[in-house]
Each structure stands twice: as structure tokens, then as C-alpha cells.
C-alpha atoms as a PDB file:
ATOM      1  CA  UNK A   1     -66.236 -36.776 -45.179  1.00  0.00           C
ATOM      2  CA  UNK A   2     -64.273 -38.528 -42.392  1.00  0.00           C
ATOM      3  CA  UNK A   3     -60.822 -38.052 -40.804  1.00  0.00           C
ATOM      4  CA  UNK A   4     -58.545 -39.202 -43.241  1.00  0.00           C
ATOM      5  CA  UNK A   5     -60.281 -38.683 -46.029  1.00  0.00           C
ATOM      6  CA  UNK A   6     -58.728 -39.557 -49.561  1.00  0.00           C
ATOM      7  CA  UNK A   7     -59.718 -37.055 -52.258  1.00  0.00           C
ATOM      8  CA  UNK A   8     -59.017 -37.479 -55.957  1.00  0.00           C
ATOM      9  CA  UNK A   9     -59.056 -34.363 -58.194  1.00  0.00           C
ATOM     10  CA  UNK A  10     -58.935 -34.534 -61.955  1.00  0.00           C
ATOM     11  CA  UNK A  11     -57.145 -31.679 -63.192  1.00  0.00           C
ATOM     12  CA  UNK A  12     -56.507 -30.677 -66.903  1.00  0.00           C
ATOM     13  CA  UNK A  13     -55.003 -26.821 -65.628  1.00  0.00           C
ATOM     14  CA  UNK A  14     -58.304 -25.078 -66.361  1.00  0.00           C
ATOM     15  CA  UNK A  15     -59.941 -22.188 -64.051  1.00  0.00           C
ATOM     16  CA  UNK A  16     -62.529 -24.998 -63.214  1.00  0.00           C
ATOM     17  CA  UNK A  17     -60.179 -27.512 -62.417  1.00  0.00           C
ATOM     18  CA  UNK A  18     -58.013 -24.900 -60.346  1.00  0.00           C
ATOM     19  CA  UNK A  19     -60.806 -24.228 -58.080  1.00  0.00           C
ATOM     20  CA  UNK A  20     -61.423 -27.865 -57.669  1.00  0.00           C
ATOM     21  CA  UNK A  21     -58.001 -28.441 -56.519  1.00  0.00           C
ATOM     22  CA  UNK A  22     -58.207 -25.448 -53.940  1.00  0.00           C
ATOM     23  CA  UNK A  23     -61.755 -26.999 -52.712  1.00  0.00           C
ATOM     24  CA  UNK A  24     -60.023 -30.398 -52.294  1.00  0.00           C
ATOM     25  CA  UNK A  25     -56.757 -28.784 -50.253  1.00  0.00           C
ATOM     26  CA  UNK A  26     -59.347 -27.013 -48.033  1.00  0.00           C
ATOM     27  CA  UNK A  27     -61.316 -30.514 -47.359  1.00  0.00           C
ATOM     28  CA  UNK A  28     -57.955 -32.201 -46.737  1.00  0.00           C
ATOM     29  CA  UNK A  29     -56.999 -29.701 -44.422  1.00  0.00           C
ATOM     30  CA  UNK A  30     -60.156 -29.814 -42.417  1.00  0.00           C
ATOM     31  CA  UNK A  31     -60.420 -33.706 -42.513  1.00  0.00           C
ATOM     32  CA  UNK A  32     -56.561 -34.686 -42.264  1.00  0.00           C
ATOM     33  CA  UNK A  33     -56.751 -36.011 -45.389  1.00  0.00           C
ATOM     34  CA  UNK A  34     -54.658 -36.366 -48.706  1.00  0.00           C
ATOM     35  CA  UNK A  35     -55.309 -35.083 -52.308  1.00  0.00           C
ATOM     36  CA  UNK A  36     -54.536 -37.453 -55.419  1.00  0.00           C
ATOM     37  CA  UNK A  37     -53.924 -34.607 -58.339  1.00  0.00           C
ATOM     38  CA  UNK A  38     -54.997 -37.108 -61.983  1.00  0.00           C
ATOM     39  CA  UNK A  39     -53.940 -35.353 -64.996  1.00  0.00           C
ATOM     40  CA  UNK A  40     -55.642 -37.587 -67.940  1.00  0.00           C
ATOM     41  CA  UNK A  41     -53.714 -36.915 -71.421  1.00  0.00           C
ATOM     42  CA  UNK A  42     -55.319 -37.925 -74.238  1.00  0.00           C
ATOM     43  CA  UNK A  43     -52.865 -37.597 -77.532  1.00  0.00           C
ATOM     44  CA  UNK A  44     -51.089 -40.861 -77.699  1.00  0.00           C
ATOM     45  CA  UNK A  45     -48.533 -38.887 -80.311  1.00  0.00           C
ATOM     46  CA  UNK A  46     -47.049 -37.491 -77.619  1.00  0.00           C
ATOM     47  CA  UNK A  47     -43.933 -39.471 -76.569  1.00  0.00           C
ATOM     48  CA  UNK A  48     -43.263 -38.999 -72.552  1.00  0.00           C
ATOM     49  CA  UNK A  49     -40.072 -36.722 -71.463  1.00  0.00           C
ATOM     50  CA  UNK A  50     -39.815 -36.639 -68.351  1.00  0.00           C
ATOM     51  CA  UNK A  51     -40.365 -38.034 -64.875  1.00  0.00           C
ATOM     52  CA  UNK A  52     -41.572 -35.843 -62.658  1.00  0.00           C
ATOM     53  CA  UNK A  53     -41.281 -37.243 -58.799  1.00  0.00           C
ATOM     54  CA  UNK A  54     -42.582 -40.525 -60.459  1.00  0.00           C
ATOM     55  CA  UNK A  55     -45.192 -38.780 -62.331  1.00  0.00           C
ATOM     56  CA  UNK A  56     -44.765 -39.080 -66.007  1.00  0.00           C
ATOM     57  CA  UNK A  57     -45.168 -35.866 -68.164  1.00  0.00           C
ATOM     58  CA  UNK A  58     -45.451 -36.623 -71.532  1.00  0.00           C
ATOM     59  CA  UNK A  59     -44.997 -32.525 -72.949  1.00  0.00           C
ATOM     60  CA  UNK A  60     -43.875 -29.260 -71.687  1.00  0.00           C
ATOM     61  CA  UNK A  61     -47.429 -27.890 -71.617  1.00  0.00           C
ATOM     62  CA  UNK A  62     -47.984 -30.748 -69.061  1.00  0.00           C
ATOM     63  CA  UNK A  63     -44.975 -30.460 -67.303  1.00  0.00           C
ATOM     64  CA  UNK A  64     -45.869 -26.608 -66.427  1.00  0.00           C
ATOM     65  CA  UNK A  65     -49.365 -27.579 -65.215  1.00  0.00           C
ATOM     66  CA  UNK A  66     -48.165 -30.351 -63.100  1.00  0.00           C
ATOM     67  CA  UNK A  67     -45.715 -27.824 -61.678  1.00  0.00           C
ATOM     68  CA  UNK A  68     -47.945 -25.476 -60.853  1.00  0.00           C
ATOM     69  CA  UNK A  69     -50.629 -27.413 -59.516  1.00  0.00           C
ATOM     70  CA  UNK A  70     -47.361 -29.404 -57.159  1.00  0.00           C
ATOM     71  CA  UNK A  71     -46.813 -25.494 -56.033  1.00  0.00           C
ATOM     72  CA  UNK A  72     -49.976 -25.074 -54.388  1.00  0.00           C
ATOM     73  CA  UNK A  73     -49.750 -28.344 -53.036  1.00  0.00           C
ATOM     74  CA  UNK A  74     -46.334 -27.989 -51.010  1.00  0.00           C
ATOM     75  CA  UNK A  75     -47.344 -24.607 -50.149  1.00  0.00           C
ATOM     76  CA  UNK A  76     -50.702 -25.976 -48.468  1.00  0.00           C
ATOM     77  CA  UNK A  77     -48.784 -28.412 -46.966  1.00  0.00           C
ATOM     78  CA  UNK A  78     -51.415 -31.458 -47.415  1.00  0.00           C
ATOM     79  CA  UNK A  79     -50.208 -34.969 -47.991  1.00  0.00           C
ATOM     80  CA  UNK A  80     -50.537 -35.361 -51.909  1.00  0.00           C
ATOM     81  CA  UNK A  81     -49.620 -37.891 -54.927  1.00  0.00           C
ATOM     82  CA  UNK A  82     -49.499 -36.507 -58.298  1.00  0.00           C
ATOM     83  CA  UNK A  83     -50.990 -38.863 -61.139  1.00  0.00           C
ATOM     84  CA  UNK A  84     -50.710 -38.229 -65.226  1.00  0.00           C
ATOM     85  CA  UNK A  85     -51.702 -41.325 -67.077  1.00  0.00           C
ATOM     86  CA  UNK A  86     -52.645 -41.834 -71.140  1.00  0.00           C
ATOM     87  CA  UNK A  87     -56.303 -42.502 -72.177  1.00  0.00           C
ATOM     88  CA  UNK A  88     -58.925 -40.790 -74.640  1.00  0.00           C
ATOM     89  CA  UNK A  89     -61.487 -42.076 -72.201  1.00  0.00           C
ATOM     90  CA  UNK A  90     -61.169 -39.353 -69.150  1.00  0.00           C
ATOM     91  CA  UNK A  91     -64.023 -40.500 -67.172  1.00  0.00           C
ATOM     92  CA  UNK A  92     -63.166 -43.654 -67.086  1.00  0.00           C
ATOM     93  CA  UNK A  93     -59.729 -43.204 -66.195  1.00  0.00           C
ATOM     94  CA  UNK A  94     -61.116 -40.974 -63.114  1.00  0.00           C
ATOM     95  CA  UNK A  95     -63.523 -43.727 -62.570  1.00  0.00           C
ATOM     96  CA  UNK A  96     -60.931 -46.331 -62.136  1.00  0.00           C
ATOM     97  CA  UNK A  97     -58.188 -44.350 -60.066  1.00  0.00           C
ATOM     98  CA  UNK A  98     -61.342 -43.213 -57.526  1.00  0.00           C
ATOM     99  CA  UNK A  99     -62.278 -47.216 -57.252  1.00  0.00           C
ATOM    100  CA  UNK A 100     -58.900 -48.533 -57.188  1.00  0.00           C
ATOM    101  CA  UNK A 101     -57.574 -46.280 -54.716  1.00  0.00           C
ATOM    102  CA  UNK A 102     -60.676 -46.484 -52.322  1.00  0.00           C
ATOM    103  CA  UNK A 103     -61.097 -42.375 -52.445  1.00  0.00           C
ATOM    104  CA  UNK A 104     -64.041 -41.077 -50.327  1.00  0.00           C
ATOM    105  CA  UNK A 105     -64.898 -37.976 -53.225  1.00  0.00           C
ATOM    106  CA  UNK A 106     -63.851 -37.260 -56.296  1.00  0.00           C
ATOM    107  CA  UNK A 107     -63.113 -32.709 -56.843  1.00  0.00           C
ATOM    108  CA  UNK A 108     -63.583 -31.600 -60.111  1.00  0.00           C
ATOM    109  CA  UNK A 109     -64.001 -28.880 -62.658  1.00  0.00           C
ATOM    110  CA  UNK A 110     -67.986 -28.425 -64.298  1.00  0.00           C
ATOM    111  CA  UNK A 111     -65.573 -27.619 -67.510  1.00  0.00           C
ATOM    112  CA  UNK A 112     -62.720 -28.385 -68.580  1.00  0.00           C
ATOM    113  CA  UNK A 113     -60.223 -27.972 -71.359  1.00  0.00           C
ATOM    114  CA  UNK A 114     -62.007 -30.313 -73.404  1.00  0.00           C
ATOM    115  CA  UNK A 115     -64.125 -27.850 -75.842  1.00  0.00           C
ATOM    116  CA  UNK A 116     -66.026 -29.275 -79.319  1.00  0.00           C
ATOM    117  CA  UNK A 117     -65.340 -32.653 -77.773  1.00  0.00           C
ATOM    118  CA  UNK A 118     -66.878 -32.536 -74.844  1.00  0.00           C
ATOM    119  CA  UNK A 119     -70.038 -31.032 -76.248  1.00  0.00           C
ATOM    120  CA  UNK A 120     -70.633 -33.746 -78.816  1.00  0.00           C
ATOM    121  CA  UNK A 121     -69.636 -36.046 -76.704  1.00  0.00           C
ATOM    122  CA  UNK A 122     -71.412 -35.534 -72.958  1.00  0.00           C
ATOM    123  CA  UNK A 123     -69.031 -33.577 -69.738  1.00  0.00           C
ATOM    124  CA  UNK A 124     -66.851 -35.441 -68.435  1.00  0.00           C
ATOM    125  CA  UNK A 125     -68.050 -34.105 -65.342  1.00  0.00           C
ATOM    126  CA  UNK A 126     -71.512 -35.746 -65.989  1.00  0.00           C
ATOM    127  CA  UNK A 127     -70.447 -39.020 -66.574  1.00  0.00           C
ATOM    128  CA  UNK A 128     -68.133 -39.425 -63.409  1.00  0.00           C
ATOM    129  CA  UNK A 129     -71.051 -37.955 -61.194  1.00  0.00           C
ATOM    130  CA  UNK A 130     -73.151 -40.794 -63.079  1.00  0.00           C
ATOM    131  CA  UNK A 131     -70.802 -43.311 -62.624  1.00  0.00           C
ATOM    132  CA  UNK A 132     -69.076 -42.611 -59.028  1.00  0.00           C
ATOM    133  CA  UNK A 133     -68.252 -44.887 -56.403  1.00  0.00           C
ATOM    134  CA  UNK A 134     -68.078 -42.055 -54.019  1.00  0.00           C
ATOM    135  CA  UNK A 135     -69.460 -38.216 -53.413  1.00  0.00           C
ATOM    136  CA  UNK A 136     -68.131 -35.918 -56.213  1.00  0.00           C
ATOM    137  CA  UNK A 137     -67.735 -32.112 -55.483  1.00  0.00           C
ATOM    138  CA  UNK A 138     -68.301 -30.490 -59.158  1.00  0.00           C
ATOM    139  CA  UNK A 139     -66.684 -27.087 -59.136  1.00  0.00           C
ATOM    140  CA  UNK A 140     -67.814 -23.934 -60.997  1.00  0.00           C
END
């Protein structure tokens, strides 16, 4: 990690993903650095309601973990941008936001929220670490 460091951190409000989030905050504080929090929501039934800070939430179960997660964040006092964006394809929507943005790791979760899906389907923590354009921290 260098000074300045950019760290994305794909949350979905699990214990996993909570830890990755404090891990991130910690390297932030030590590096200067900011934290990108990506929420990826995957059922495109669900109309959006609400803007939060420029954030769309699109339910009230998202809207409380966005909240909570933004709590820790003032209260660390790290330079942050929260992130919830619409996609069935998680790791690819990780993927993308770590390339476009030019972060330097990628913090997540070794589970998540995803359950039957995830098994049958591969981790989404396995494909980003296959994938990555950068160092990924894989929290358990």
C-alpha cells in the first residue's frame, strides 16, 4: 500500500463484509487513504426510493445497511464515497468499479449474504481475487 491509497470494499451488511470494512478504515487510516463502500443489489424488481448523499438505495433493508456502514465511516473519520449500483453479476460489478476508479486493493468478505447461489455458482470472493487488477484483502 502507498500514501494515498484508494481502497474499494464490497459490502452486502454481512459479519464478513463488516470486518472487511473495519480492515479497510484501519488501512486508510494508516496510509491516508480513502474507502469506496460498493453495495451490489441484485433484484431488478426493486424500484429505487431514495437518494442517499447521491447514493441510490433501492429498499429499506438497503437503506439501513448503507446507514450503518456511513456510521462507522464518519465516526472513523476517513475520506469515503458510498456506491450501490444494480447487477446480478457482483464480481463483475466489483471488477469494474476497482478498474475504473484506479483502486490500489479491493477489502472484502470470504462470505457473503449470497447463500445457495453462491455455492452453485463459485464465491464471489474467488472470482474477484481471480480476476483483480489490484491486491485484494479477503476477510474472515
Amino acid at each position: 500500500m502507498k500514501e494515498g491509497s484508494k481502497i474499494l470494499v464490497a459490502y452486502d451488511g454481512s459479519e464478513f463484509s463488516k470486518r472487511a470494512l473495519k480492515e479497510a478504515v484501519d488501512l486508510a487510516k494508516k496510509f491516508n487513504g480513502s474507502v469506496t463502500l460498493l453495495h451490489v443489489f441484485w433484484d431488478p424488481t426493486v424500484p429505487t426510493v431514495k437518494k442517499l448523499e447521491g447514493t441510490e438505495i433501492r429498499d429499506q433493508p438497503t437503506l439501513k445497511l448503507i446507514a450503518d456502514a456511513e456510521k462507522l465511516l464518519k465516526g472513523e473519520k476517513v475520506n469515503y464515497e458510498m456506491r450501490s449500483e444494480r447487477s446480478d453479476d457482483a464480481p463483475y460489478v466489483i471488477l469494474k468499479t476497482a478498474r475504473d476508479d484506479g483502486c490500489d486493493a479491493i477489502a472484502m468478505g470470504s462470505r457473503g449474504m449470497g447463500g445457495a447461489k453462491a455455492w452453485i455458482l463459485g464465491s464471489v470472493s474467488s472470482r474477484v481475487v481471480a480476476e483483480s487488477p489490484c491486491p485484494v484483502i479477503v476477510v474472515k
